[in-house]
C-alpha atoms as a PDB file:
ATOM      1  CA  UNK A   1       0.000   0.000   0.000  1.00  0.00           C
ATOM      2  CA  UNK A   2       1.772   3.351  -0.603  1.00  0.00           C
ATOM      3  CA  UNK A   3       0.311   6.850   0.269  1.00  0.00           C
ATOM      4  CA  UNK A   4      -1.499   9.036  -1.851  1.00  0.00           C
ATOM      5  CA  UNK A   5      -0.526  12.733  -1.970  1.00  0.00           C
ATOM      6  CA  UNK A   6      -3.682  13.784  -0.884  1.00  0.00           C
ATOM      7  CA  UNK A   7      -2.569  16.441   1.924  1.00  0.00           C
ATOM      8  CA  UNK A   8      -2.160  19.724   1.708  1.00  0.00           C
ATOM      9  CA  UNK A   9       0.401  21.587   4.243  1.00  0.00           C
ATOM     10  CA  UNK A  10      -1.485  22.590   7.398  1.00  0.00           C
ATOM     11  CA  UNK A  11       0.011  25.656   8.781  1.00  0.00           C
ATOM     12  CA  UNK A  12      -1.269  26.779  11.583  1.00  0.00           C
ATOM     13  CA  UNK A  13      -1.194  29.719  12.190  1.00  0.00           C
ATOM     14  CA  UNK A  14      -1.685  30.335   8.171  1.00  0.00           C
ATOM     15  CA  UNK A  15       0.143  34.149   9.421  1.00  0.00           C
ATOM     16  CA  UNK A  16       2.529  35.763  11.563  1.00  0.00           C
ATOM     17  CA  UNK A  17       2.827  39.327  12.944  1.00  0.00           C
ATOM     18  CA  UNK A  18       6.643  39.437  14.876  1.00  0.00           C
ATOM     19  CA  UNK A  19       9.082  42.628  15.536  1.00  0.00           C
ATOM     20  CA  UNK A  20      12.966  42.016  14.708  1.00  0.00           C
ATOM     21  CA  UNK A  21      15.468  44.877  15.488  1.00  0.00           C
ATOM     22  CA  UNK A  22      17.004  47.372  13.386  1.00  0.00           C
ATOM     23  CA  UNK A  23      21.008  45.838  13.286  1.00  0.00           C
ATOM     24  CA  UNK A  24      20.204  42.566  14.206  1.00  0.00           C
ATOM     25  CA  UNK A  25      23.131  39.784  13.100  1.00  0.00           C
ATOM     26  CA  UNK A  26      22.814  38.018  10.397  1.00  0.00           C
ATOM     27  CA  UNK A  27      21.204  34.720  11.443  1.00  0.00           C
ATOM     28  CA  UNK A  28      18.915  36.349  14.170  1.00  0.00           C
ATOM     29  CA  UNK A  29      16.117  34.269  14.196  1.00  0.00           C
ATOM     30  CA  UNK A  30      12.934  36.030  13.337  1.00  0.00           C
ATOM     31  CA  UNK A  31      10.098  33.505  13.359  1.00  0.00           C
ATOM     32  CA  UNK A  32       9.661  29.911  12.896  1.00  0.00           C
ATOM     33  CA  UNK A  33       7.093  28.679  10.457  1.00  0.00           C
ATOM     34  CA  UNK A  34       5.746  25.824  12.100  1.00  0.00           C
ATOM     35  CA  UNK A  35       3.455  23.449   9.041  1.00  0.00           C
ATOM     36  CA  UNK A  36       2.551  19.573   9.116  1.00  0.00           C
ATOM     37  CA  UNK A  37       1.612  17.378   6.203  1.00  0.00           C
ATOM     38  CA  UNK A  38      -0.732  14.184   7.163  1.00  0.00           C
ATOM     39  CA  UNK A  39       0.852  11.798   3.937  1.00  0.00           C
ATOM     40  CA  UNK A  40       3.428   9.728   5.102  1.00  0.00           C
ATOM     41  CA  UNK A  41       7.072   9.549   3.736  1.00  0.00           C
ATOM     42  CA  UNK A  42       8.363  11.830   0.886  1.00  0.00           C
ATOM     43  CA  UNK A  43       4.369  12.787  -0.041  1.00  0.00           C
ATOM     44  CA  UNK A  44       4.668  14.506   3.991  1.00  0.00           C
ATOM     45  CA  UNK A  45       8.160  15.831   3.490  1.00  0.00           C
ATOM     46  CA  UNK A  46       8.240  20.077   3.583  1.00  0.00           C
ATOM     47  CA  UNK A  47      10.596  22.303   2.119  1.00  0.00           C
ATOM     48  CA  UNK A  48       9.892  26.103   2.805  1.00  0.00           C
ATOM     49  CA  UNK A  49      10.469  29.250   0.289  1.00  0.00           C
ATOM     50  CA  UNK A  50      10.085  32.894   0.518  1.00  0.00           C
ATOM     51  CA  UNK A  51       8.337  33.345  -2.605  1.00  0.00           C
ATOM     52  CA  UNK A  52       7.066  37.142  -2.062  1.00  0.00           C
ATOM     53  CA  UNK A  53       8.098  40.447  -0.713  1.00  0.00           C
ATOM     54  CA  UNK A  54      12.147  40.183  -0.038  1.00  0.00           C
ATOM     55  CA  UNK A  55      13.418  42.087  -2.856  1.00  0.00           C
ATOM     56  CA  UNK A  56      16.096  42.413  -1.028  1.00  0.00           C
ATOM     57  CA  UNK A  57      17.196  39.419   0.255  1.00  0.00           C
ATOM     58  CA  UNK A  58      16.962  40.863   3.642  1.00  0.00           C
ATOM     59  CA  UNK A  59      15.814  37.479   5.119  1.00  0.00           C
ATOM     60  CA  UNK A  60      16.837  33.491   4.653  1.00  0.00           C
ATOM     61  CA  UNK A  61      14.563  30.730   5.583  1.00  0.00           C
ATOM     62  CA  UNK A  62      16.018  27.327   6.242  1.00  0.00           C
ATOM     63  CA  UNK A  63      14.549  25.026   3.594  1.00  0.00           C
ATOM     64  CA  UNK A  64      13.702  21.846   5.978  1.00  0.00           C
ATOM     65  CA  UNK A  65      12.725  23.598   9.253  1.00  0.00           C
ATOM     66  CA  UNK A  66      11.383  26.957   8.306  1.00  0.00           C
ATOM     67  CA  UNK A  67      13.598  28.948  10.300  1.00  0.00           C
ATOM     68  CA  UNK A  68      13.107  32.504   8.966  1.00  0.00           C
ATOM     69  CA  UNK A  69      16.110  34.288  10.095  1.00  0.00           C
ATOM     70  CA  UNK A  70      17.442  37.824   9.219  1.00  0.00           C
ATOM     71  CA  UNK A  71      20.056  37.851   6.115  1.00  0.00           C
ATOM     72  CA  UNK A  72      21.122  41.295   5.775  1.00  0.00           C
ATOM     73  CA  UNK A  73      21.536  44.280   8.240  1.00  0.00           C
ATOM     74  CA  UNK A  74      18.175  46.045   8.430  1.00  0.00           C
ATOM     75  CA  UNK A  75      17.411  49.390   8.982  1.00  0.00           C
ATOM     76  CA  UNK A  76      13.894  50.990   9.878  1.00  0.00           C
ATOM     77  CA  UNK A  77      14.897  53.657   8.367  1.00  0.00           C
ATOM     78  CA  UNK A  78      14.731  52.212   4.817  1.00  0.00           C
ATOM     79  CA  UNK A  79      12.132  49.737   5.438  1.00  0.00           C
ATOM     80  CA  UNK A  80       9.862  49.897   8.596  1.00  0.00           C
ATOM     81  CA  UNK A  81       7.643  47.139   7.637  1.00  0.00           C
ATOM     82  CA  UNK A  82       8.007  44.133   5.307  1.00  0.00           C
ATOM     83  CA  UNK A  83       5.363  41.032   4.470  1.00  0.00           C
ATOM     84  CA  UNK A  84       6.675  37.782   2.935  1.00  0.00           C
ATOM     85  CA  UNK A  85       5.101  35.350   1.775  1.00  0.00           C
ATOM     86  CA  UNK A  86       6.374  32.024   2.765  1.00  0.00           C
ATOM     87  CA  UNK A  87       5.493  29.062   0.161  1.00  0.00           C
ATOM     88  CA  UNK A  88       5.492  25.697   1.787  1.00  0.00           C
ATOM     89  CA  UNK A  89       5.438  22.625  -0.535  1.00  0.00           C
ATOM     90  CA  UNK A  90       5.568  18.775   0.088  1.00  0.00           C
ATOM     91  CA  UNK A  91       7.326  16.501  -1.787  1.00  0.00           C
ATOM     92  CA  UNK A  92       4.516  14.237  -3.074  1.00  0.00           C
ATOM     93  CA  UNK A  93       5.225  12.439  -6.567  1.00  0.00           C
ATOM     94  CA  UNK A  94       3.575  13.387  -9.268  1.00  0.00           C
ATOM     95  CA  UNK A  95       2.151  15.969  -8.180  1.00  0.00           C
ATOM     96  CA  UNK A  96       3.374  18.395  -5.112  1.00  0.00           C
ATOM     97  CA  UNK A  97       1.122  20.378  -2.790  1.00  0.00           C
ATOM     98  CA  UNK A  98       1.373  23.655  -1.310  1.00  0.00           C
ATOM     99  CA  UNK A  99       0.227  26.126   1.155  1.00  0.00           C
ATOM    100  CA  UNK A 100       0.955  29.911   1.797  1.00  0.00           C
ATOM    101  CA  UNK A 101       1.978  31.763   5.273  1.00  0.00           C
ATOM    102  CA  UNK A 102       1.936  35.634   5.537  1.00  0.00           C
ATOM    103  CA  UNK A 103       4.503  37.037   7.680  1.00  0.00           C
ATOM    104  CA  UNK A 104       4.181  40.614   8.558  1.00  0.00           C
ATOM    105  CA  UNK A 105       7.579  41.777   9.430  1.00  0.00           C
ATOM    106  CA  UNK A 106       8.217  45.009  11.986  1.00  0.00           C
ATOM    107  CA  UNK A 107      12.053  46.653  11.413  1.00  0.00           C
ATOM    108  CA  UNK A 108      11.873  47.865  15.453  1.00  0.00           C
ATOM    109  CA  UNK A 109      14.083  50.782  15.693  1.00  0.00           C
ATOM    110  CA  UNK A 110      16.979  51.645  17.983  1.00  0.00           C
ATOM    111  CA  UNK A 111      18.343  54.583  19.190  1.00  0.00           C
ATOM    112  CA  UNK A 112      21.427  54.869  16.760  1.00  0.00           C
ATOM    113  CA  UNK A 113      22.222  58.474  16.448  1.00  0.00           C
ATOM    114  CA  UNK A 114      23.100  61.410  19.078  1.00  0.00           C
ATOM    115  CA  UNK A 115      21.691  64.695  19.371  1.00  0.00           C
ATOM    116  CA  UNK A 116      23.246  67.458  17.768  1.00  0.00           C
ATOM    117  CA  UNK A 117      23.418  70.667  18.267  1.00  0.00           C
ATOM    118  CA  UNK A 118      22.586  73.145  15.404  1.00  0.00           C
ATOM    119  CA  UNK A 119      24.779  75.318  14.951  1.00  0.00           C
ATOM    120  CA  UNK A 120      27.501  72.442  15.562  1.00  0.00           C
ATOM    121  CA  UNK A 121      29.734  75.326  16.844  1.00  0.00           C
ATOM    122  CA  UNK A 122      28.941  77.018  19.904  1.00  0.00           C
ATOM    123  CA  UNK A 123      26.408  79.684  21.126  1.00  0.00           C
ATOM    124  CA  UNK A 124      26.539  83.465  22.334  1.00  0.00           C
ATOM    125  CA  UNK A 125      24.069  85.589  23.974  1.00  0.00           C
ATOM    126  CA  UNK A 126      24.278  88.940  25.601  1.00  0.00           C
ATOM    127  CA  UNK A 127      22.644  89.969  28.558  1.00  0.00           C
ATOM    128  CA  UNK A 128      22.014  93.349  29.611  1.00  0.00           C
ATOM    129  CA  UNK A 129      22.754  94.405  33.677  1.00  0.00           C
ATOM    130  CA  UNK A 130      19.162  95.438  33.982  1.00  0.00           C
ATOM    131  CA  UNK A 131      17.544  92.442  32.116  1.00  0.00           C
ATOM    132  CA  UNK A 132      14.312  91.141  34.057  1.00  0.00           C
ATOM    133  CA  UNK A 133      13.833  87.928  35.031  1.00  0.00           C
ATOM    134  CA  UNK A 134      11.669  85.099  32.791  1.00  0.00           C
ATOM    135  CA  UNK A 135      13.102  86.777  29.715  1.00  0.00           C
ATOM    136  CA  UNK A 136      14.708  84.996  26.933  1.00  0.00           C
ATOM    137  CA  UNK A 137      18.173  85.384  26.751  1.00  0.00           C
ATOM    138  CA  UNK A 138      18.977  83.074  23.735  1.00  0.00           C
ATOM    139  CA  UNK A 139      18.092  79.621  22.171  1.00  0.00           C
ATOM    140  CA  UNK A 140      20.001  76.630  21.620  1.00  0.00           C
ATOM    141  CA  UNK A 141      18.417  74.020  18.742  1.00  0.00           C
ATOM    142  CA  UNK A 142      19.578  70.153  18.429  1.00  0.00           C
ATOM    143  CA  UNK A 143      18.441  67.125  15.838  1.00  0.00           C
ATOM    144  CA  UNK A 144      18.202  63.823  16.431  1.00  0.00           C
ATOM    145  CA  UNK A 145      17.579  61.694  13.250  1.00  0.00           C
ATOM    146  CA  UNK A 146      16.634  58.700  14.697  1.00  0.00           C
ATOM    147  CA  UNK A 147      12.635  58.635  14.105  1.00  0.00           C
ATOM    148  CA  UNK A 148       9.386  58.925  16.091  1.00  0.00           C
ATOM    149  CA  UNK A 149      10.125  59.237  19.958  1.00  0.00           C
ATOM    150  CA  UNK A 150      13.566  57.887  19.811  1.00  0.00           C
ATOM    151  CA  UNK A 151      14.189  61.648  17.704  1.00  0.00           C
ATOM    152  CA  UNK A 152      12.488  63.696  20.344  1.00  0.00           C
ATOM    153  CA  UNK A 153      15.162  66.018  21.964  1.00  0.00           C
ATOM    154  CA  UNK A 154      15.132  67.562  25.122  1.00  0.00           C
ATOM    155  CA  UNK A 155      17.077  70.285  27.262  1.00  0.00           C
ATOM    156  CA  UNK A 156      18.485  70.509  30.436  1.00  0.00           C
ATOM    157  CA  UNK A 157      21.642  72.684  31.950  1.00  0.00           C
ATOM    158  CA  UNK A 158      23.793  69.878  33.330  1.00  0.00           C
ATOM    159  CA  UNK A 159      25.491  71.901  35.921  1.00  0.00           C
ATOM    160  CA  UNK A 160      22.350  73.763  36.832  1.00  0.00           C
ATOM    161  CA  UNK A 161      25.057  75.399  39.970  1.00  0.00           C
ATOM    162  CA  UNK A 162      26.769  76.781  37.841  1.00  0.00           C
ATOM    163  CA  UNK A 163      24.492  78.296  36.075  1.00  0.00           C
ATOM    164  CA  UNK A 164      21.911  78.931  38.765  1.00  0.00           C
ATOM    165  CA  UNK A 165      20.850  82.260  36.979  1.00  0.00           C
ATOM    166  CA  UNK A 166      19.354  80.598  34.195  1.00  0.00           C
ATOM    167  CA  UNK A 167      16.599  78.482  33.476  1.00  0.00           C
ATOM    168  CA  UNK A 168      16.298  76.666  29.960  1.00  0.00           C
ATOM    169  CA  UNK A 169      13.142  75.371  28.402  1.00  0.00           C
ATOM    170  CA  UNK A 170      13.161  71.690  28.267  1.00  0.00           C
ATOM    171  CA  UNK A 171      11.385  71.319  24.637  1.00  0.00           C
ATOM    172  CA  UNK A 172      12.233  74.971  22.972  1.00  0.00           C
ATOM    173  CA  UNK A 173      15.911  74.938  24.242  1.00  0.00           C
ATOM    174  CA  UNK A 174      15.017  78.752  24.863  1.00  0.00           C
ATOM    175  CA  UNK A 175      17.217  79.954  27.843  1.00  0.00           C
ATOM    176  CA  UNK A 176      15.787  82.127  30.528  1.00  0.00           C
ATOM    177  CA  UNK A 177      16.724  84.244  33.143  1.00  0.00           C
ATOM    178  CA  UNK A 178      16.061  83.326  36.254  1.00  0.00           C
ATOM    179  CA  UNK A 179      17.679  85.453  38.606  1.00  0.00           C
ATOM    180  CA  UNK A 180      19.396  89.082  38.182  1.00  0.00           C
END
C-alpha cells in the first residue's frame, strides 16, 4: 500500500505578525514557520520558500525547518515594515502540494544616532545688567535623526550650579533668566 498525496500543508497559524530589530546579526532568528503534512514519507516531506516580498534578500529561511532568520543588516529607516510570503510545498510524486503563510515583518528601531546641536559650533548671547527675570536670553536648537520618539530632543543645563541664573526650556531649548 503506498500513500497518496492527498494532503495539503497545514500551517497553523496560516500568518505571523513578529518585531525584529534594526542591526540585528545576520542569522537572528525572526520567526519559525511551524506546518505539518498528514501523507506519510516523501508525499509529507516540507521544504519552505520565501516566494514574495524580499526584494532584497533581507531574510533566509532554512529550507527543511522553516527557520526565517534575518540575512542582511536592516534598517527601519529604509524599510519599517516588510510582508513575505512564505510558500510551503511537500514533496509528493507526481504531483506536489502547497500552502501559503503571511509574515508581517516590523524593522523595530533603535536609538542609533546622538543629538546634535545646530549650529555644531557654539552659542553666544548677551545679557544686559538690567535684564528682568523670565526673559529669553537666547536659544540653543539640536536634531536627532533617529525617528518617532527615539528623535524627540530635550534640554536641560547639566550643571544647573553653575548656572543657577538661568533656566532653559526643556522642549524649545530657549534659555531664561532666572535670577538678576
Amino acid at each position: 500500500i503506498r500513500d497518496e498525496n492527498d494532503n495539503s500543508p497545514s500551517c497553523i497559524p496560516s500568518s505571523y505578525s513578529v518585531a525584529v530589530k534594526e542591526n540585528s546579526l545576520i542569522g537572528t532568528s525572526v520567526v519559525n514557520i511551524s506546518c505539518v503534512d498528514l501523507d506519510l514519507g516523501a508525499n509529507g516531506n516540507l521544504k519552505y520558500y520565501i516566494s514574495e516580498g524580499d526584494k532584497n534578500g533581507s531574510f533566509a529561511i532554512d529550507l527543511k525547518s522553516g527557520l526565517l532568520t534575518v540575512n542582511q543588516s536592516l534598517s527601519a529607516e529604509t524599510i519599517l515594515t516588510q510582508t513575505l510570503t512564505i510558500l510551503v510545498v511537500d514533496s509528493g510524486s507526481p504531483v506536489q502540494l502547497s500552502s501559503r503563510v503571511i509574515v508581517a515583518i516590523y524593522v523595530a528601531e533603535e536609538n542609533e544616532f546622538a543629538p546634535i546641536f545646530l549650529p555644531t559650533d557654539y552659542y553666544v548671547a548677551f545679557i544686559y545688567e538690567n535684564a528682568t527675570i523670565g526673559k529669553v536670553v537666547g536659544q540653543v536648537t539640536a536634531k536627532d535623526y533617529d525617528r518617532g520618539p527615539l528623535g524627540d530632543v530635550s534640554f536641560e543645563l547639566k550643571n544647573s550650579t553653575d548656572f543657577s541664573e538661568f533656566l532653559i526650556d526643556s522642549r524649545s531649548g530657549e534659555i531664561i533668566l532666572s535670577n538678576s
